[in-house]
Structure formats: structure tokens, C-alpha cells
Protein backbone atom coordinates (compact mmCIF):
# COMPACT_ATOMS: atom_id res chain seq x y z
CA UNK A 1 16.70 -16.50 -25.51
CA UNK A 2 19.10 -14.64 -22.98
CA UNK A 3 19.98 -11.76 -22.02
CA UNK A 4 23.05 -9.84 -20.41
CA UNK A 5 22.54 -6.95 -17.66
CA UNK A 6 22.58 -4.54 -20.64
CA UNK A 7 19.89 -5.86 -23.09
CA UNK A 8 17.64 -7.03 -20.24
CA UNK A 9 17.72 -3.54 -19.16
CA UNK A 10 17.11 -2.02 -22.64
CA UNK A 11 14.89 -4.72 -23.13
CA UNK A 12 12.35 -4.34 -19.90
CA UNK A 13 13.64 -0.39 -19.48
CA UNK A 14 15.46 -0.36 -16.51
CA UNK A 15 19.12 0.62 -15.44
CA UNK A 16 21.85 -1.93 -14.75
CA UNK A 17 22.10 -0.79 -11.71
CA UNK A 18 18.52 -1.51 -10.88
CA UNK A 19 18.98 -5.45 -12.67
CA UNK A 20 22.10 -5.66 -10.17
CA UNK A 21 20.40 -4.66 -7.17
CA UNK A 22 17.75 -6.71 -7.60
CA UNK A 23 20.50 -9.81 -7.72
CA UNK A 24 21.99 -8.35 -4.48
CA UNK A 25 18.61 -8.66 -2.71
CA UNK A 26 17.64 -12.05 -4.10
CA UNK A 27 14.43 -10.83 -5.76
CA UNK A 28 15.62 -11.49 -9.16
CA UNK A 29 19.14 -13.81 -9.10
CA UNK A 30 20.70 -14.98 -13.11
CA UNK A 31 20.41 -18.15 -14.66
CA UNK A 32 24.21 -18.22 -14.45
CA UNK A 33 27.21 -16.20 -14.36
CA UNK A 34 28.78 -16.62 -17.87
CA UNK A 35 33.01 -17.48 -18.44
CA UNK A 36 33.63 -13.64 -18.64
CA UNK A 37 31.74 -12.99 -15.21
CA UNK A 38 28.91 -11.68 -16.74
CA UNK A 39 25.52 -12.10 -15.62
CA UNK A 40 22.91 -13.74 -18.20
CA UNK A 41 19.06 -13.89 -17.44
CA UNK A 42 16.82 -16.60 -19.32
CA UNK A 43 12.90 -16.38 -19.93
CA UNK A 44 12.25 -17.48 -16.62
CA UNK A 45 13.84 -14.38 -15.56
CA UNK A 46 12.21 -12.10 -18.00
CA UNK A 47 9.29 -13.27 -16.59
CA UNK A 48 10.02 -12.82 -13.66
CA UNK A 49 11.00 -9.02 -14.39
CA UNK A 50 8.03 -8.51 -15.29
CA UNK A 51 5.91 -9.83 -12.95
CA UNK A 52 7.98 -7.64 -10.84
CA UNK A 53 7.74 -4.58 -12.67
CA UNK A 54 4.16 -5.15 -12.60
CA UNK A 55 4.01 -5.06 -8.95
CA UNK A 56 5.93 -2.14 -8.90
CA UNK A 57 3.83 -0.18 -11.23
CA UNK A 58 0.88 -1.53 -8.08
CA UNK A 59 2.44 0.49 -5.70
CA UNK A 60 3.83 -2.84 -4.04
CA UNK A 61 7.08 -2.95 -1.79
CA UNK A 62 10.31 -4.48 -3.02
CA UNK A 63 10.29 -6.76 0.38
CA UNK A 64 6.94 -7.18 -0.40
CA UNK A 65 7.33 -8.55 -3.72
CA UNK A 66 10.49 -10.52 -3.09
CA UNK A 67 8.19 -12.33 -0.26
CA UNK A 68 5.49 -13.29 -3.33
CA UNK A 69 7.27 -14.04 -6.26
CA UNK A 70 9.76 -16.31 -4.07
CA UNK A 71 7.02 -17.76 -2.53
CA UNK A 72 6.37 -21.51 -3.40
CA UNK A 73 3.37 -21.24 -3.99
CA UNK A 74 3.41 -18.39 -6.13
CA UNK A 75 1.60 -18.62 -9.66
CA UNK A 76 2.57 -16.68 -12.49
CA UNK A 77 -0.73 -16.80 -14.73
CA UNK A 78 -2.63 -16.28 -11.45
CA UNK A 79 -0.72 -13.06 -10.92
CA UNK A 80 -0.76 -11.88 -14.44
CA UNK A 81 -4.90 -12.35 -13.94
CA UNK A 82 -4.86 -10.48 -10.71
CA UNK A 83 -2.14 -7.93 -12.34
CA UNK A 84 -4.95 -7.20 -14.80
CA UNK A 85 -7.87 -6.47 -12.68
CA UNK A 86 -5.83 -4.19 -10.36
CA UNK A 87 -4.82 -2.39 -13.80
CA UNK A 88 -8.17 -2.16 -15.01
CA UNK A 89 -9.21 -0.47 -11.61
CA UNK A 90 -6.48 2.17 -11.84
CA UNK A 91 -7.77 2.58 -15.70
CA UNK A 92 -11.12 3.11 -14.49
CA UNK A 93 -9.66 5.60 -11.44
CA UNK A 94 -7.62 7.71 -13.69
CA UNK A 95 -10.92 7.38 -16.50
CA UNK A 96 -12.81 9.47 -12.79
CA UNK A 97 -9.71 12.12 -12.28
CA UNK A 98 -9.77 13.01 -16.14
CA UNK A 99 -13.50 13.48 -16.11
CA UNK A 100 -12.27 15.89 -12.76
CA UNK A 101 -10.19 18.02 -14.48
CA UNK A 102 -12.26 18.01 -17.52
CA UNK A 103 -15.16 19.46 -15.75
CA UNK A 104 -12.80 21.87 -13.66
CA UNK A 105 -11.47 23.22 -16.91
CA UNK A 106 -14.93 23.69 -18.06
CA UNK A 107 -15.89 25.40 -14.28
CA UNK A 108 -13.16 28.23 -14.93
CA UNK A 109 -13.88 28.36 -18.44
CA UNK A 110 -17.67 28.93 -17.17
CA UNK A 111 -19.31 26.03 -19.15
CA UNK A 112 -20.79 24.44 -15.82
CA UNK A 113 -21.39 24.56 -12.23
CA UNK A 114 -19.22 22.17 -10.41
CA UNK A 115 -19.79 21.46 -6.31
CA UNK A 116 -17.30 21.93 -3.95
CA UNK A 117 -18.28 17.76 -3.54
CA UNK A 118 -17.74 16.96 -7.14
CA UNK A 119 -14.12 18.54 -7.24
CA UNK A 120 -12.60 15.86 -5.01
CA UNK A 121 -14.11 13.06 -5.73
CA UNK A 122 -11.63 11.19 -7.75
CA UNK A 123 -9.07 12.03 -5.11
CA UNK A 124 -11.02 10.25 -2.29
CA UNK A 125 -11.70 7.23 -4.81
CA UNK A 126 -8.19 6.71 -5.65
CA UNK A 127 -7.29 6.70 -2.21
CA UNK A 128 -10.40 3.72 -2.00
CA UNK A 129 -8.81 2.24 -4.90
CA UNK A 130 -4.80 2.43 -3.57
CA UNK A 131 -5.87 0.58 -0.48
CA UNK A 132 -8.32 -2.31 -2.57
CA UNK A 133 -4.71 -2.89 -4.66
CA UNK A 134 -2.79 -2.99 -1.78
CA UNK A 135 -4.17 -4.57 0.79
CA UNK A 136 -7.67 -5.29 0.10
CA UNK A 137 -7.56 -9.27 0.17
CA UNK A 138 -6.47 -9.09 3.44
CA UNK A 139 -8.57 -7.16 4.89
CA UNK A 140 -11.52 -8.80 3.36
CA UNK A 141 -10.45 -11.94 4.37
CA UNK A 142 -10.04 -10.90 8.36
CA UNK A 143 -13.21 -8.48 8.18
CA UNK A 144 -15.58 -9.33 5.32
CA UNK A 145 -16.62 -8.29 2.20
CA UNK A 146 -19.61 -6.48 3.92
CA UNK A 147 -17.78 -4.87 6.42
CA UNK A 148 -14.86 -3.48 3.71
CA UNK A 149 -17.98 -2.53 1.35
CA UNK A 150 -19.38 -0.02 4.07
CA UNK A 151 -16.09 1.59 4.83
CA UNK A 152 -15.14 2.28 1.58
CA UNK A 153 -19.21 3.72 1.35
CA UNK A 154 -18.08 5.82 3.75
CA UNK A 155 -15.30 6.97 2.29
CA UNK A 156 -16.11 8.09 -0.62
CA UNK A 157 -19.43 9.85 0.72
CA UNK A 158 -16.67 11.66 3.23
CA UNK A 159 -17.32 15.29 3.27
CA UNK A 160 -14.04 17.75 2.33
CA UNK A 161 -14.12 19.23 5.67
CA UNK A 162 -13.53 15.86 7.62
CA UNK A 163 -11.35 13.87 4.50
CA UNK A 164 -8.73 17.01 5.33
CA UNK A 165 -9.19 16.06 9.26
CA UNK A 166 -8.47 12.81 8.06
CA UNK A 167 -5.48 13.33 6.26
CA UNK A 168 -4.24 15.49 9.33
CA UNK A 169 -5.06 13.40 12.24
CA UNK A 170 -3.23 10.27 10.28
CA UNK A 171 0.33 12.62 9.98
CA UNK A 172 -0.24 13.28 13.58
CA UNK A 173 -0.51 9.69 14.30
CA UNK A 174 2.69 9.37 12.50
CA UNK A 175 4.57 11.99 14.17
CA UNK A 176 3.05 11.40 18.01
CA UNK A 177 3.98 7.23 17.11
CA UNK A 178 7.85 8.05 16.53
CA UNK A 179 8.01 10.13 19.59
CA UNK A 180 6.47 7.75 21.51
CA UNK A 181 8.66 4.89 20.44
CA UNK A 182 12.02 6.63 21.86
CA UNK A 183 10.42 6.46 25.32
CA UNK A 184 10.72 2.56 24.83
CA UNK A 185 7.44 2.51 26.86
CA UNK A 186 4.17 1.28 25.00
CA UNK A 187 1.95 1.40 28.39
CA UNK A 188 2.93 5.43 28.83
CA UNK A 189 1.35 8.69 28.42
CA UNK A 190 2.56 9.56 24.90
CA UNK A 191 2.18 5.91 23.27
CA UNK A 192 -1.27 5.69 24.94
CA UNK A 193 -2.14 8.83 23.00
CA UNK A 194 -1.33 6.98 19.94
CA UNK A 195 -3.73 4.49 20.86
CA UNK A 196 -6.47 7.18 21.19
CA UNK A 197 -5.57 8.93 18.12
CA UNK A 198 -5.51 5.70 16.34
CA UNK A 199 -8.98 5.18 16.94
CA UNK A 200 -9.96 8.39 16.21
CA UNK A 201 -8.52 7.74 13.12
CA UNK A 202 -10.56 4.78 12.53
CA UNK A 203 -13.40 6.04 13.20
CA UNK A 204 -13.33 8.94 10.27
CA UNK A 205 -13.93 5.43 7.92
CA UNK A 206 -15.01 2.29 10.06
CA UNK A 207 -19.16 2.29 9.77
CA UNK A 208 -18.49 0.66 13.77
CA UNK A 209 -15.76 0.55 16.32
CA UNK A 210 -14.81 -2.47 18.40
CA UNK A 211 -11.79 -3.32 20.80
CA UNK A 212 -11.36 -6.74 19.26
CA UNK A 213 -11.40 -5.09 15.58
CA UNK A 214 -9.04 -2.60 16.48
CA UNK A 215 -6.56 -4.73 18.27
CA UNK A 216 -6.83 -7.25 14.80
CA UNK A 217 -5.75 -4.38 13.07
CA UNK A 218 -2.87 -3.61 14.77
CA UNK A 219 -1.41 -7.47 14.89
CA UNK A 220 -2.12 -7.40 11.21
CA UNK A 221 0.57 -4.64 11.21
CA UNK A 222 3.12 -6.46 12.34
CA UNK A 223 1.82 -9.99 10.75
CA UNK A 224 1.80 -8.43 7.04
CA UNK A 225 5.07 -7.42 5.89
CA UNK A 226 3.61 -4.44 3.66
CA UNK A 227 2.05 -2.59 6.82
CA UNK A 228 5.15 -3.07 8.70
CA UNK A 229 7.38 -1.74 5.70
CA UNK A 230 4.95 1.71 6.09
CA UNK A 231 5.58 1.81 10.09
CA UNK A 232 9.01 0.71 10.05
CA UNK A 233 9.95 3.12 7.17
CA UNK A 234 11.39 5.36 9.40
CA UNK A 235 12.05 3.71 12.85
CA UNK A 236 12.32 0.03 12.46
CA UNK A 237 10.26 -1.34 15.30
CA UNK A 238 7.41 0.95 15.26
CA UNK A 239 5.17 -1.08 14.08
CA UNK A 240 5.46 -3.97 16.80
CA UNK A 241 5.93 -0.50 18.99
CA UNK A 242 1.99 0.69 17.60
CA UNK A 243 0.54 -2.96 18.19
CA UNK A 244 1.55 -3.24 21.87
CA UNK A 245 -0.01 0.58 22.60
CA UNK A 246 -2.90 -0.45 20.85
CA UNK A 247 -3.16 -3.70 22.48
CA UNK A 248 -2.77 -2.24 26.26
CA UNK A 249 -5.10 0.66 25.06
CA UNK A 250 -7.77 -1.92 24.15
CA UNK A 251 -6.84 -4.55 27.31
CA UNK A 252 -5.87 -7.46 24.57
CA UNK A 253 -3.22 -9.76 25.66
């Protein structure tokens, strides 16, 4: 069967808009172009969509998913498989943040006693989770199932206290790295603080610290399109900007 602009979009419940941007940017072309000038999408394309879609819903990168469903050696049914454990994971996170709020209604309603541990749990396990979806075969790949295992341990066994100094010192990293990067110098004062405050950083969830590791980490950010679509976000460059601080900061060449 095909489809115009307008029932593919009713059809998969996006806008036209959205269907025509996505032929602008390659990610998801027509079949053909029909006498009238109209664009028509066949099953391959609905697919496609929705393979797409599914990424999206995954928290995934447009660039990113242009790079993987363009890829040669992309497989549909392999996807759809993966597409279903990452969904079952997020069933099974959002299963942990209803049981939250269930027992936090029943903690103002007086019912029980909740700890000050128990009311974020489900926030530090999503963030577990978000990272697993996104970038979790990568990471397991360069550093091992074992080593990913006792990060995540630590994670989730994170007290409040240091998850919020966490969550502060990684805006600051943020903030110091796009100052830094206007000085055009990765060897100087401010983008060696990065450096430091990257570790720091690390260190709130890595069970060990190494150079080597820590230098990995930061090629991987400009090796992996998704990390350098975070970086880059909102100072193309940063990324390769972060890596070479990093790298002086840890002597790798």
C-alpha cells in the first residue's frame, strides 16, 4: 500500500511537516515523487517510520538515528528485538516510579513510613536505565560488563546528599566547558579545570579511577556521534574541545 504526506502522517501520528523534514535530512526519503509532485511512501517506508519513531520514543538523536537506520548493515527485526527490551526496561522503570508515588501518597496520607532513601529511588534508577538505553552497548563493549555492573551498583546505592552534588558538579562541568572553549586553548587554566572537574565527576559513579579510562572516555566523545550531539548541542566543537583538556590533563597523546 502507499501513502501520501497526509495519510502517512495520520497514519503513524505525526505532522507533515515532521514527514517533510525528515525527507530534507535524508533520514526518511519517498519511494517516488508522484505526476502531481506529491510525495508517496511505500511499506518500506512505513517501516522505516517506525523504526524511527521507535528510536525516538528511546530518547535517541535524529543524527543518531539517521546514522543507524542508513547504515548497511542495519537490521530491521534485530532492531525491533532490541526496540523491545529497551521498552520493557522503561515498563519496568516507570512500574518503580508508580510504586514511588504510590507509597508517597500513602506517606502524606499517613498509611506508612517512607525513608528519605526510598523517595528517590526510582529517580536515580531511571537515570541508570536512560544511560543502559542510550549508550550502554558501548560502554560495555570498551569497559566490561563487570566494570558497567559496579557503577551502576553505585549508583543506585548513591546517597541524596551526593546524587544532588552530582547533578550540580555535572551543570558546572557544562558551564566551566563552554567558557573554556572561547579561550581556544585546551592546555589553559580554565579548560584544565574542566579536566579536574571531569574527574570529579567520575568519580561520584566509577567504583575506580584511571588516566587511561578517563582519557577512553573522552575519545569516545568525539568517536560516538550521540555524545558529541550532547557536547556540541550548544557550541559545536566542544566536544573535540573536552577530549583534548582531558587528554593533556591525563598526559595521553
Amino acid at each position: 500500500m502507499e501513502y501520501t504526506v497526509q495519510k502517512l502522517g495520520r497514519l503513524a501520528g505525526v505532522s507533515t511537516r515532521t514527514l517533510r523534514y525528515y525527507d530534507e535530512i535524508g533520514i526518511l526519503k519517498p519511494t517516488r515523487i508522484n505526476s502531481s509532485g506529491y510525495r508517496i511512501y511505500g511499506q518500506a517506508e512505513v517501516d522505516r517510520l517506525q523504526q524511527i519513531l521507535f528510536y525516538r520514543e528511546l530518547g535517541v538523536g535524529l543524527q543518531s538515528i539517521k546514522d543507524i537506520v542508513t547504515a548497511p548493515s542495519f537490521d530491521g527485526t534485530k532492531a525491533l528485538r532490541e526496540h523491545r527490551e529497551k521498552l520493557l526496561e522503561k515498563r519496568e522503570q516507570l512500574n518503580e516510579l508508580i510504586a514511588n508515588v504510590d507509597k508517597t501518597i500513602a506517606l502524606t496520607e499517613g498509611g506508612i513510613i517512607m525513608s528519605d532513601k526510598e523517595k528517590f529511588e526510582g529517580f536515580k534508577q531511571k537515570l541508570v536505565d536512560d544511560n543502559e538505553a542510550k549508550y550502554g552497548k558501548e560502554i560495555r563493549e570498551k569497559y566490561g560488563d563487570e566494570t558497567v555492573n559496579k557503577s551502576n551498583q553505585k549508583m543506585n546505592g548513591m546517597s541524596q546528599e551526593k546524587y544532588d552534588e552530582m547533578t550540580k558538579l555535572a551543570a558546572e562541568v557544562n558551564e566551566t566547558l563552554y567558557a573554556a572553549f572561547k579561550t581556544g586553548d585546551p592546555a589553559g587554566e580554565l579548560a584544565q579545570k574542566i579536566a579536574v572537574l571531569h574527574r570529579q565527576w567520575l568519580c561520584y559513579s566509577w567504583d575506580s579511577y584511571s588516566k587511561e579510562a578517563h582519557a577512553g572516555l573522552a575519545q569516545m566523545y568525539v568517536d560516538d556521534p550521540r555524545f558529541m550531539a550532547y557536547y556540541d548541542e550548544k557550541q559545536p566543537g566542544a566536544a573535540e574541545f573536552l577530549r583534548d583538556a582531558i587528554f593533556i590533563y591525563t598526559g595521553t597523546k
